[in-house]
PDB file of N, CA and C in Angstrom:
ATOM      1  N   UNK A   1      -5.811  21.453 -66.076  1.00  0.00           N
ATOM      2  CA  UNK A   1      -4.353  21.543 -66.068  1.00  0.00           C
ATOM      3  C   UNK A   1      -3.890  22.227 -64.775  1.00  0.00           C
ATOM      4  N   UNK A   2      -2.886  21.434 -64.121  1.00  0.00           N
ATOM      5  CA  UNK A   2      -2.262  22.205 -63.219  1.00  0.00           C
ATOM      6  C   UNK A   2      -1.462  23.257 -63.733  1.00  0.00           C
ATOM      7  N   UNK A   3      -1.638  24.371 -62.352  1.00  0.00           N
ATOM      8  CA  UNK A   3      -0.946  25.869 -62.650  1.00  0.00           C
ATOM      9  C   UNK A   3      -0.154  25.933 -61.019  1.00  0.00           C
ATOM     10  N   UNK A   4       0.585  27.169 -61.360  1.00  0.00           N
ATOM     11  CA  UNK A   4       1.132  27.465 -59.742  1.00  0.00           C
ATOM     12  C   UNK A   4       1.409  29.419 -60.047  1.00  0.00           C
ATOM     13  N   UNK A   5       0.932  29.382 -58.804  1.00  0.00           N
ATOM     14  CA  UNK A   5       1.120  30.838 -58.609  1.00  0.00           C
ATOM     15  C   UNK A   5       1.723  30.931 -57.352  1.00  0.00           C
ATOM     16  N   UNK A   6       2.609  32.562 -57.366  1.00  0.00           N
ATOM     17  CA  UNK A   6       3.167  32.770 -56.221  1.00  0.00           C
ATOM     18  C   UNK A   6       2.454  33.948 -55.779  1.00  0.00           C
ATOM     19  N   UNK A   7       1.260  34.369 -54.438  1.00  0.00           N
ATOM     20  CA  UNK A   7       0.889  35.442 -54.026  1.00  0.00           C
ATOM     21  C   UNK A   7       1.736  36.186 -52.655  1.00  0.00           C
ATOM     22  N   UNK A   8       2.129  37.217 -52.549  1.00  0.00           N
ATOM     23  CA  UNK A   8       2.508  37.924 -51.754  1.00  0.00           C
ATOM     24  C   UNK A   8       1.233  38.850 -50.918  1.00  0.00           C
ATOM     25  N   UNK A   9       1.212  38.802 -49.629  1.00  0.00           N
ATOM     26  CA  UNK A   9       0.098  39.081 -49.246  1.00  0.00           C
ATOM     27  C   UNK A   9       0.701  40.740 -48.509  1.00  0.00           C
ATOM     28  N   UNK A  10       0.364  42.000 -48.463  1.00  0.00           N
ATOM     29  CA  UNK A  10       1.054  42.916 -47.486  1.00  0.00           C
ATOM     30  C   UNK A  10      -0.138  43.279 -46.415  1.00  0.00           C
ATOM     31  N   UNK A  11       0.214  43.951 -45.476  1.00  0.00           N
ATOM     32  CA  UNK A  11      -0.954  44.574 -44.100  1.00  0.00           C
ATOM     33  C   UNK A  11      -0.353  43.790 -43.196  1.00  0.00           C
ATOM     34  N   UNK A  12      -1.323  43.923 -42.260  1.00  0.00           N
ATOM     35  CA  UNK A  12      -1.687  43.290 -40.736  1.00  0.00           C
ATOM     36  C   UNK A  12      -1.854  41.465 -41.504  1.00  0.00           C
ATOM     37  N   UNK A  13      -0.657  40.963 -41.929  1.00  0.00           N
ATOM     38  CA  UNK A  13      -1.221  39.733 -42.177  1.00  0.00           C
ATOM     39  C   UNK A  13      -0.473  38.278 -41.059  1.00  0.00           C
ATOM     40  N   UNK A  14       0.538  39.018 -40.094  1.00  0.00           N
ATOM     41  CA  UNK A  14       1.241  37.928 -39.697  1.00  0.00           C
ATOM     42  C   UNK A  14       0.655  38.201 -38.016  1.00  0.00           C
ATOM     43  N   UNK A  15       0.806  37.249 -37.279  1.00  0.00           N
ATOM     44  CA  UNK A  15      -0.050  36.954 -36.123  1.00  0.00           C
ATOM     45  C   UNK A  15      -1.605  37.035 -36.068  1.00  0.00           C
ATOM     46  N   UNK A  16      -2.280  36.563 -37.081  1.00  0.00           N
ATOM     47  CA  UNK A  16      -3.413  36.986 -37.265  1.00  0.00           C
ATOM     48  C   UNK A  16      -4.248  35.370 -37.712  1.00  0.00           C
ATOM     49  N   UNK A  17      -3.437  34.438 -37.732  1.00  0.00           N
ATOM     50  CA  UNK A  17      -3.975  33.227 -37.659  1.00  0.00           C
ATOM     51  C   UNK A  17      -3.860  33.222 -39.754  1.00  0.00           C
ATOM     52  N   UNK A  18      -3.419  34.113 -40.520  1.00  0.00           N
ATOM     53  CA  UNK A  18      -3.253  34.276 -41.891  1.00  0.00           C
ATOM     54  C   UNK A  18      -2.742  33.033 -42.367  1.00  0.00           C
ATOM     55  N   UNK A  19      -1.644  32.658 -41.969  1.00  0.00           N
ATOM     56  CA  UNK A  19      -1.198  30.989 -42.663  1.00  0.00           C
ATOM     57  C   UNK A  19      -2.277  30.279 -42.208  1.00  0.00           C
ATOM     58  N   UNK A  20      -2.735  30.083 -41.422  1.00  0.00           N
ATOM     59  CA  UNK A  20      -3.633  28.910 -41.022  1.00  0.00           C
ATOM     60  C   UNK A  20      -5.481  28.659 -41.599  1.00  0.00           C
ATOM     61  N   UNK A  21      -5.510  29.808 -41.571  1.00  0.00           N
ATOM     62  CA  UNK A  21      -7.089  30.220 -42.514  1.00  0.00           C
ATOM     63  C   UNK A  21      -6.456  29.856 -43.684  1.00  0.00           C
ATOM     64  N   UNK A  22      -5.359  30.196 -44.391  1.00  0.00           N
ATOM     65  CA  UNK A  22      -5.094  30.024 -45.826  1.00  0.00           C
ATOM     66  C   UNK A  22      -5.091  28.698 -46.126  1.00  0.00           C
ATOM     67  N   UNK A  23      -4.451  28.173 -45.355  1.00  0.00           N
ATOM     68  CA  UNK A  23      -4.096  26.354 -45.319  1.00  0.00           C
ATOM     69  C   UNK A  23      -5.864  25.650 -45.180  1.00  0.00           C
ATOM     70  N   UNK A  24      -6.352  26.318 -44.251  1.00  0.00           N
ATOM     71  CA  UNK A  24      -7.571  26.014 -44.000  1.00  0.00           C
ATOM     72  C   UNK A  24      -8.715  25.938 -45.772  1.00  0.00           C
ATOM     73  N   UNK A  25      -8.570  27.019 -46.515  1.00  0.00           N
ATOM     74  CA  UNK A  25      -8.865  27.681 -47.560  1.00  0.00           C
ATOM     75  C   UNK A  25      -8.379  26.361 -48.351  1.00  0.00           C
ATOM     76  N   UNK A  26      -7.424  26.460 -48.673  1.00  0.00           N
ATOM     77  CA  UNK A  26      -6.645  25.599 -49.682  1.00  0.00           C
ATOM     78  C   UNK A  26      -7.280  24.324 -49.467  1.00  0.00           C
ATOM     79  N   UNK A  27      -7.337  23.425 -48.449  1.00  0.00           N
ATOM     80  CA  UNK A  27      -7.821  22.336 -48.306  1.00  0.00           C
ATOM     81  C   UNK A  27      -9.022  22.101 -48.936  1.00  0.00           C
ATOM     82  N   UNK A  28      -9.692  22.884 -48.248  1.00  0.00           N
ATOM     83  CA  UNK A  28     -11.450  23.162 -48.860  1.00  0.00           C
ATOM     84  C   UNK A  28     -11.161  22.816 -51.005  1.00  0.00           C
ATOM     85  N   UNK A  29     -10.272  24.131 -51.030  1.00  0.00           N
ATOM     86  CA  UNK A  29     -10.580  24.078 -52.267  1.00  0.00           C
ATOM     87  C   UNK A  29      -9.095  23.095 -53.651  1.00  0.00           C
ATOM     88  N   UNK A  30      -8.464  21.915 -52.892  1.00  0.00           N
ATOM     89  CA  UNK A  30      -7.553  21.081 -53.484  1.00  0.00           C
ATOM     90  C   UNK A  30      -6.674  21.493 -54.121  1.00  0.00           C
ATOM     91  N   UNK A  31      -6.369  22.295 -53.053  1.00  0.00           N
ATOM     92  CA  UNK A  31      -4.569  23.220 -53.561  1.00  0.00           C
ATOM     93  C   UNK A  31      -3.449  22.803 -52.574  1.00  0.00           C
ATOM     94  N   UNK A  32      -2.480  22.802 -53.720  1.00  0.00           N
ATOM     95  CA  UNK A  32      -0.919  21.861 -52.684  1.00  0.00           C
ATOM     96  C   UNK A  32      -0.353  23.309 -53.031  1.00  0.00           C
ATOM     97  N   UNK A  33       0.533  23.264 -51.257  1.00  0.00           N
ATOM     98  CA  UNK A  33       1.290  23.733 -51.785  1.00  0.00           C
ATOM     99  C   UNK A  33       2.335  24.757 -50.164  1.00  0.00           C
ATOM    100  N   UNK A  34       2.308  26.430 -50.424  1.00  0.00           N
ATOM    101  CA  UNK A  34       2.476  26.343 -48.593  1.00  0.00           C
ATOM    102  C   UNK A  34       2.424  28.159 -48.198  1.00  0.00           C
ATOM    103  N   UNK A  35       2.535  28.532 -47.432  1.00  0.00           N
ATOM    104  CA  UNK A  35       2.320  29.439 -46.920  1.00  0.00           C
ATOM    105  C   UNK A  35       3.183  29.918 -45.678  1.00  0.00           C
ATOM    106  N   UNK A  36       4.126  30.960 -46.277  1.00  0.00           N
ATOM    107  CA  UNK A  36       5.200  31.243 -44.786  1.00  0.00           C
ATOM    108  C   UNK A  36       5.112  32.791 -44.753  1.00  0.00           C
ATOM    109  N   UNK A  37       5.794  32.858 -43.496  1.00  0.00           N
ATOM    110  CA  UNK A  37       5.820  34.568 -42.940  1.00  0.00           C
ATOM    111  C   UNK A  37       7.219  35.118 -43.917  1.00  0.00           C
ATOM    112  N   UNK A  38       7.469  35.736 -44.135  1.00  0.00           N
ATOM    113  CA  UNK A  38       8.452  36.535 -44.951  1.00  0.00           C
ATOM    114  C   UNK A  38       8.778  38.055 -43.804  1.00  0.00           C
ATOM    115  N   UNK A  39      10.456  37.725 -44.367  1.00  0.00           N
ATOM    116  CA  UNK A  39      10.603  38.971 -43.286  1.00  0.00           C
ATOM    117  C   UNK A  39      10.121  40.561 -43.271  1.00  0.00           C
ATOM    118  N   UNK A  40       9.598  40.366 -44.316  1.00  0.00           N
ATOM    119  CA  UNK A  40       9.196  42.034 -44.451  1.00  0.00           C
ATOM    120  C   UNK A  40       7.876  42.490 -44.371  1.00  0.00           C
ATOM    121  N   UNK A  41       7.220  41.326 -42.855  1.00  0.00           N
ATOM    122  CA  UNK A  41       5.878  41.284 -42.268  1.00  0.00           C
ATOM    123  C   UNK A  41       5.103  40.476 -43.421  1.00  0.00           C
ATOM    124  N   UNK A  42       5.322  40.529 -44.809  1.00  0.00           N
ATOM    125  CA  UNK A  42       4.624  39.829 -45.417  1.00  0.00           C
ATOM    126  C   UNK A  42       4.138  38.331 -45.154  1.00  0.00           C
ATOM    127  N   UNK A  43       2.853  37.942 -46.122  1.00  0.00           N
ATOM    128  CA  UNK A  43       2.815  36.262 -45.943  1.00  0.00           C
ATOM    129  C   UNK A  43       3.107  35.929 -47.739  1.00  0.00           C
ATOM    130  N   UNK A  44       3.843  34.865 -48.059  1.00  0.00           N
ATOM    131  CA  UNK A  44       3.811  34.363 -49.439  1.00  0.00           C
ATOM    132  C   UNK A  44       3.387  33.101 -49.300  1.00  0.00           C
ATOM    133  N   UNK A  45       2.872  32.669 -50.290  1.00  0.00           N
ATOM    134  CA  UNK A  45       1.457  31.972 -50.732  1.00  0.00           C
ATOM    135  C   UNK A  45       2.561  31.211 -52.271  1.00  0.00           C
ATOM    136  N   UNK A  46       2.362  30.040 -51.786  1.00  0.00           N
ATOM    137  CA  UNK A  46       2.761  29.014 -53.211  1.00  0.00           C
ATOM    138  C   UNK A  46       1.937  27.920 -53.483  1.00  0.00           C
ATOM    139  N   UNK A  47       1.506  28.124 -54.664  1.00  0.00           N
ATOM    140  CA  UNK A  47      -0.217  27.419 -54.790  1.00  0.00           C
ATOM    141  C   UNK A  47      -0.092  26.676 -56.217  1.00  0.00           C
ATOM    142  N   UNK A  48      -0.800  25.368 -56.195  1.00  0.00           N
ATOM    143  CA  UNK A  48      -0.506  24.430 -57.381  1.00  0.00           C
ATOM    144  C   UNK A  48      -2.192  24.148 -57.038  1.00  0.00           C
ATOM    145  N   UNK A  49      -2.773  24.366 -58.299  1.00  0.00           N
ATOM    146  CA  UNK A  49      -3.951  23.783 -58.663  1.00  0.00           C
ATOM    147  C   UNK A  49      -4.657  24.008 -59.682  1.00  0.00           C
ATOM    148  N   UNK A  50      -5.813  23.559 -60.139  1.00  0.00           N
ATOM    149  CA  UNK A  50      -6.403  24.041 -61.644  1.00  0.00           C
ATOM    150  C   UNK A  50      -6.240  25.734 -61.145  1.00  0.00           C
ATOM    151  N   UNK A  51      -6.811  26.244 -62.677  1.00  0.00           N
ATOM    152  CA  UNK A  51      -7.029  27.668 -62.547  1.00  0.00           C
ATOM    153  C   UNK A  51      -8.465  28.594 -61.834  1.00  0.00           C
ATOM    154  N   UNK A  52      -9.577  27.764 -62.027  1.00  0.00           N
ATOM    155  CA  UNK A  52     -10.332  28.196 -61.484  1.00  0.00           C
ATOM    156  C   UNK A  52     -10.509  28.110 -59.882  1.00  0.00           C
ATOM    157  N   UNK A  53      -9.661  27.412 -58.837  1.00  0.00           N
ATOM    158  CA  UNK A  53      -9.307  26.984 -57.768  1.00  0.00           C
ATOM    159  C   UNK A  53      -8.171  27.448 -57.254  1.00  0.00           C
ATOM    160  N   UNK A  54      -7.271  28.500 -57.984  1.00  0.00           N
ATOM    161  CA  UNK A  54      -6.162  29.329 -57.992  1.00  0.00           C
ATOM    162  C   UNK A  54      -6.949  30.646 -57.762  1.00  0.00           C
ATOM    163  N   UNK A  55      -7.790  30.879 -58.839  1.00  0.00           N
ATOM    164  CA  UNK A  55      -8.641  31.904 -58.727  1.00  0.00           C
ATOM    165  C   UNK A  55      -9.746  32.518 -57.407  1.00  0.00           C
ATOM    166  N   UNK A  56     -10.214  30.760 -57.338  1.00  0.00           N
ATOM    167  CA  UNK A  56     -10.841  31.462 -56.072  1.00  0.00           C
ATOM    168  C   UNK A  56      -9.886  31.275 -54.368  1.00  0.00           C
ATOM    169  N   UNK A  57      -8.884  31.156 -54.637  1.00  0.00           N
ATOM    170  CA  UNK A  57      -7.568  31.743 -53.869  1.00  0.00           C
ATOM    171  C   UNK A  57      -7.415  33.049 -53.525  1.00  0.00           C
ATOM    172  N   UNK A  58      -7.280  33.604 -54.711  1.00  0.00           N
ATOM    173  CA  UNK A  58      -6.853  34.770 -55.136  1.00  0.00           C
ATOM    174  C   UNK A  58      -7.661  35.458 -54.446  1.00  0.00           C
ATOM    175  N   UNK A  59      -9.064  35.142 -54.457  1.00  0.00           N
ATOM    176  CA  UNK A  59     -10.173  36.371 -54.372  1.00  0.00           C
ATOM    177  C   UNK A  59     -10.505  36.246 -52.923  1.00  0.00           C
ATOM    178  N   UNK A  60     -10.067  35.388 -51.822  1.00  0.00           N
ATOM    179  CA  UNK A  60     -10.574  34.913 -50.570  1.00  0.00           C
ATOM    180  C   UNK A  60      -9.100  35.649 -49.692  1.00  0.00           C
ATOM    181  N   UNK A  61      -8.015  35.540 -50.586  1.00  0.00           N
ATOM    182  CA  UNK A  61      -6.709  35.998 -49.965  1.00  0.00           C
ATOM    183  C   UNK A  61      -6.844  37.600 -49.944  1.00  0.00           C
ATOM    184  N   UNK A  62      -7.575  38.088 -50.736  1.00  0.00           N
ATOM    185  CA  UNK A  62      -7.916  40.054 -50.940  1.00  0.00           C
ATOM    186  C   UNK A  62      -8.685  40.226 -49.431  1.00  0.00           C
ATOM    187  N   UNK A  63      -9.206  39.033 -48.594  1.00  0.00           N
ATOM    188  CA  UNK A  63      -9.440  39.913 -47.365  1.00  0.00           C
ATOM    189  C   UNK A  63      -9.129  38.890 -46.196  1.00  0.00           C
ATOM    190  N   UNK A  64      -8.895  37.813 -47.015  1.00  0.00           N
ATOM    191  CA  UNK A  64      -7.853  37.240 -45.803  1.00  0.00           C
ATOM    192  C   UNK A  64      -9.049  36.860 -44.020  1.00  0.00           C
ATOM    193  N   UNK A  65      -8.971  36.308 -43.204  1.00  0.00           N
ATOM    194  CA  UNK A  65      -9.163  36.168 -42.260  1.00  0.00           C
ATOM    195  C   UNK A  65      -9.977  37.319 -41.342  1.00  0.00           C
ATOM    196  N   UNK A  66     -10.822  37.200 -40.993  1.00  0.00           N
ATOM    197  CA  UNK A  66     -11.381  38.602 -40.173  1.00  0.00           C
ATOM    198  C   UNK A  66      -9.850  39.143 -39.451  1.00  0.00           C
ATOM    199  N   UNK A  67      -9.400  38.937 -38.790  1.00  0.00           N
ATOM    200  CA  UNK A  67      -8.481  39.765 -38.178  1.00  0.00           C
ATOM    201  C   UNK A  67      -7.622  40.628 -38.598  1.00  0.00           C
ATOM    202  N   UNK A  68      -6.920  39.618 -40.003  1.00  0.00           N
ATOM    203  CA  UNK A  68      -6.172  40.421 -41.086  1.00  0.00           C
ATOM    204  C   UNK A  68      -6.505  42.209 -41.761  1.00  0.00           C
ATOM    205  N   UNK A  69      -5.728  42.558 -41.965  1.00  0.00           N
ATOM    206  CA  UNK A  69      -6.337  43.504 -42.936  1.00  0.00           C
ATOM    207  C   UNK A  69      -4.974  43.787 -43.888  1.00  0.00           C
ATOM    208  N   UNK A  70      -5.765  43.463 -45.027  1.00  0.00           N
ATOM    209  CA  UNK A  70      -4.793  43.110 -46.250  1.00  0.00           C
ATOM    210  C   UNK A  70      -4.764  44.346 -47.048  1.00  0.00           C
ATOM    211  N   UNK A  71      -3.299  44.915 -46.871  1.00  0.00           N
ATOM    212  CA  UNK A  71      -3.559  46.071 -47.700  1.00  0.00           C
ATOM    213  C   UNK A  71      -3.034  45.835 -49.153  1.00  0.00           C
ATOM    214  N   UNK A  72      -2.414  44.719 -50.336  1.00  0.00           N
ATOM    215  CA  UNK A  72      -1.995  44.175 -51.180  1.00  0.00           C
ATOM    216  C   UNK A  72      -1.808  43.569 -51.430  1.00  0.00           C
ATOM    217  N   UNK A  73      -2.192  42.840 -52.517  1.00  0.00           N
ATOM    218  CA  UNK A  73      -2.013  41.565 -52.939  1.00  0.00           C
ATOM    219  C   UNK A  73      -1.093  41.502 -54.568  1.00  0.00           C
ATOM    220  N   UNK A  74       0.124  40.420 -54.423  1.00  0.00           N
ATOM    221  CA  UNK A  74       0.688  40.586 -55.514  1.00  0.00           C
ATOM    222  C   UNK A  74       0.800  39.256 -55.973  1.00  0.00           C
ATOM    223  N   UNK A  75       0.820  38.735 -57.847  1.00  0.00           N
ATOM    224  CA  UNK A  75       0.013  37.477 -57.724  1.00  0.00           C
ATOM    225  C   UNK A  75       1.269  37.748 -59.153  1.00  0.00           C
ATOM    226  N   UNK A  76       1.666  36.455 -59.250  1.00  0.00           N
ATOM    227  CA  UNK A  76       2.424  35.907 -60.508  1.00  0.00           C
ATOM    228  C   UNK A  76       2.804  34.264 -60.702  1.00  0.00           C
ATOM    229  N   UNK A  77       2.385  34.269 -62.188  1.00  0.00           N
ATOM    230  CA  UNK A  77       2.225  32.566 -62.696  1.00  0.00           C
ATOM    231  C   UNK A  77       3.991  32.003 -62.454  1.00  0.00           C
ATOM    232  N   UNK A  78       3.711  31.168 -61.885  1.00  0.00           N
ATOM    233  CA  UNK A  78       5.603  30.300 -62.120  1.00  0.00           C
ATOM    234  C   UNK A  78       5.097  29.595 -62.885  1.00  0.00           C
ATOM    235  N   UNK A  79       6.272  28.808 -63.440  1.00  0.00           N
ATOM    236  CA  UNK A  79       6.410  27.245 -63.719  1.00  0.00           C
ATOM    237  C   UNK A  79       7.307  26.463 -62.581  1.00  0.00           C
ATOM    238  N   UNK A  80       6.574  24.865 -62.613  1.00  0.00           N
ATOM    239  CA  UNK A  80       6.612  24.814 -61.223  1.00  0.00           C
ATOM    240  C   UNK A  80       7.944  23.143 -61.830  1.00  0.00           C
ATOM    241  N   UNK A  81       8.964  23.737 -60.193  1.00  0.00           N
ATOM    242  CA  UNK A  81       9.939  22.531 -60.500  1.00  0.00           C
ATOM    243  C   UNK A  81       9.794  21.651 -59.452  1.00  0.00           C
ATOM    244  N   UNK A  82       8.786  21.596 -58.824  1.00  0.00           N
ATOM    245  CA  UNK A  82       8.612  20.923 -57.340  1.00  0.00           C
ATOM    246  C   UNK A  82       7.019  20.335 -57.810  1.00  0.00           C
ATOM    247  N   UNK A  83       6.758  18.997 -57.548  1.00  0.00           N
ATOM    248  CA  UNK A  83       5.025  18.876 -57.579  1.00  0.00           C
ATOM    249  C   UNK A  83       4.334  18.889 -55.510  1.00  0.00           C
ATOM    250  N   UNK A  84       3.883  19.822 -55.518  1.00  0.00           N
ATOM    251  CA  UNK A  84       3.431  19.424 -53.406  1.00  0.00           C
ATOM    252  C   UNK A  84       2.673  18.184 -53.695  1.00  0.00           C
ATOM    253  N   UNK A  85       2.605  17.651 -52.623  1.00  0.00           N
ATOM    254  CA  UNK A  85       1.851  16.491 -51.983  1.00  0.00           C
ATOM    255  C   UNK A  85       0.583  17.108 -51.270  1.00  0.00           C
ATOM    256  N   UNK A  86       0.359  18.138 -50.456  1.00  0.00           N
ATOM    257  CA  UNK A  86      -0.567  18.883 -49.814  1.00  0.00           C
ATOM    258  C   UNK A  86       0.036  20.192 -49.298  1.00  0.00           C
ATOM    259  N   UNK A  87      -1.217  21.181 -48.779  1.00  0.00           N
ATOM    260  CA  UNK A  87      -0.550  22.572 -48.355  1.00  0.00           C
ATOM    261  C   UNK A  87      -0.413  22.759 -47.076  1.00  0.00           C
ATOM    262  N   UNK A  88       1.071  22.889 -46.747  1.00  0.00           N
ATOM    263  CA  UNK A  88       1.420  23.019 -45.105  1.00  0.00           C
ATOM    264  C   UNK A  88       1.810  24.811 -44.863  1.00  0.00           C
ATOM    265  N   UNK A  89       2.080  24.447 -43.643  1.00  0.00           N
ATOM    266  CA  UNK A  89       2.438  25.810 -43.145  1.00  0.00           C
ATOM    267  C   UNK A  89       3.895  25.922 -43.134  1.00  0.00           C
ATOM    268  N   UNK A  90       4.779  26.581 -43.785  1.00  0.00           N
ATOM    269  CA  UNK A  90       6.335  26.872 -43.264  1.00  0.00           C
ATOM    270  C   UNK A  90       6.244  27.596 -42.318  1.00  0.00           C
TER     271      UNK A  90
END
């Protein structure tokens, strides 16, 4: 069953190549969906895929990119009114 989660990423996560490893991530593991900078340095993360493929999202986004350094991660289930086609970068 498809799921969607929204993760908020906090730290050193923007100029750090963070959307693009994530997008990179997602592909690998058949998640739609997208990844933008947020003004409050954050990155947010909108992810549609089974749960166990959400999950290992979750656990790859806790350190994020060598460059990154992720000091929080905040993770909550939506229900989703949009279906993605694939995961881009905003």
């Amino acid at each position: 069953m498809i799921k969607q989660i929204k993760i908020k990423v906090f730290g050193k996560v923007q100029g750090v190549f963070f959307r693009y490893s994530t997008k990179t991530r997602a592909d690998e593991l058949n998640i739609k969906g997208f990844a933008r900078n947020m003004p409050d340095d954050s990155v947010e993360i909108v992810a549609q895929a089974d749960e166990e493929s959400l999950n290992k999202l979750i656990e790859w986004v806790k350190q994020g990119p060598d460059s990154a350094k992720v000091e929080k991660v905040d993770v909550s289930h939506e229900t989703s009114n949009e279906e993605f086609k694939d995961f881009i970068i905003r």
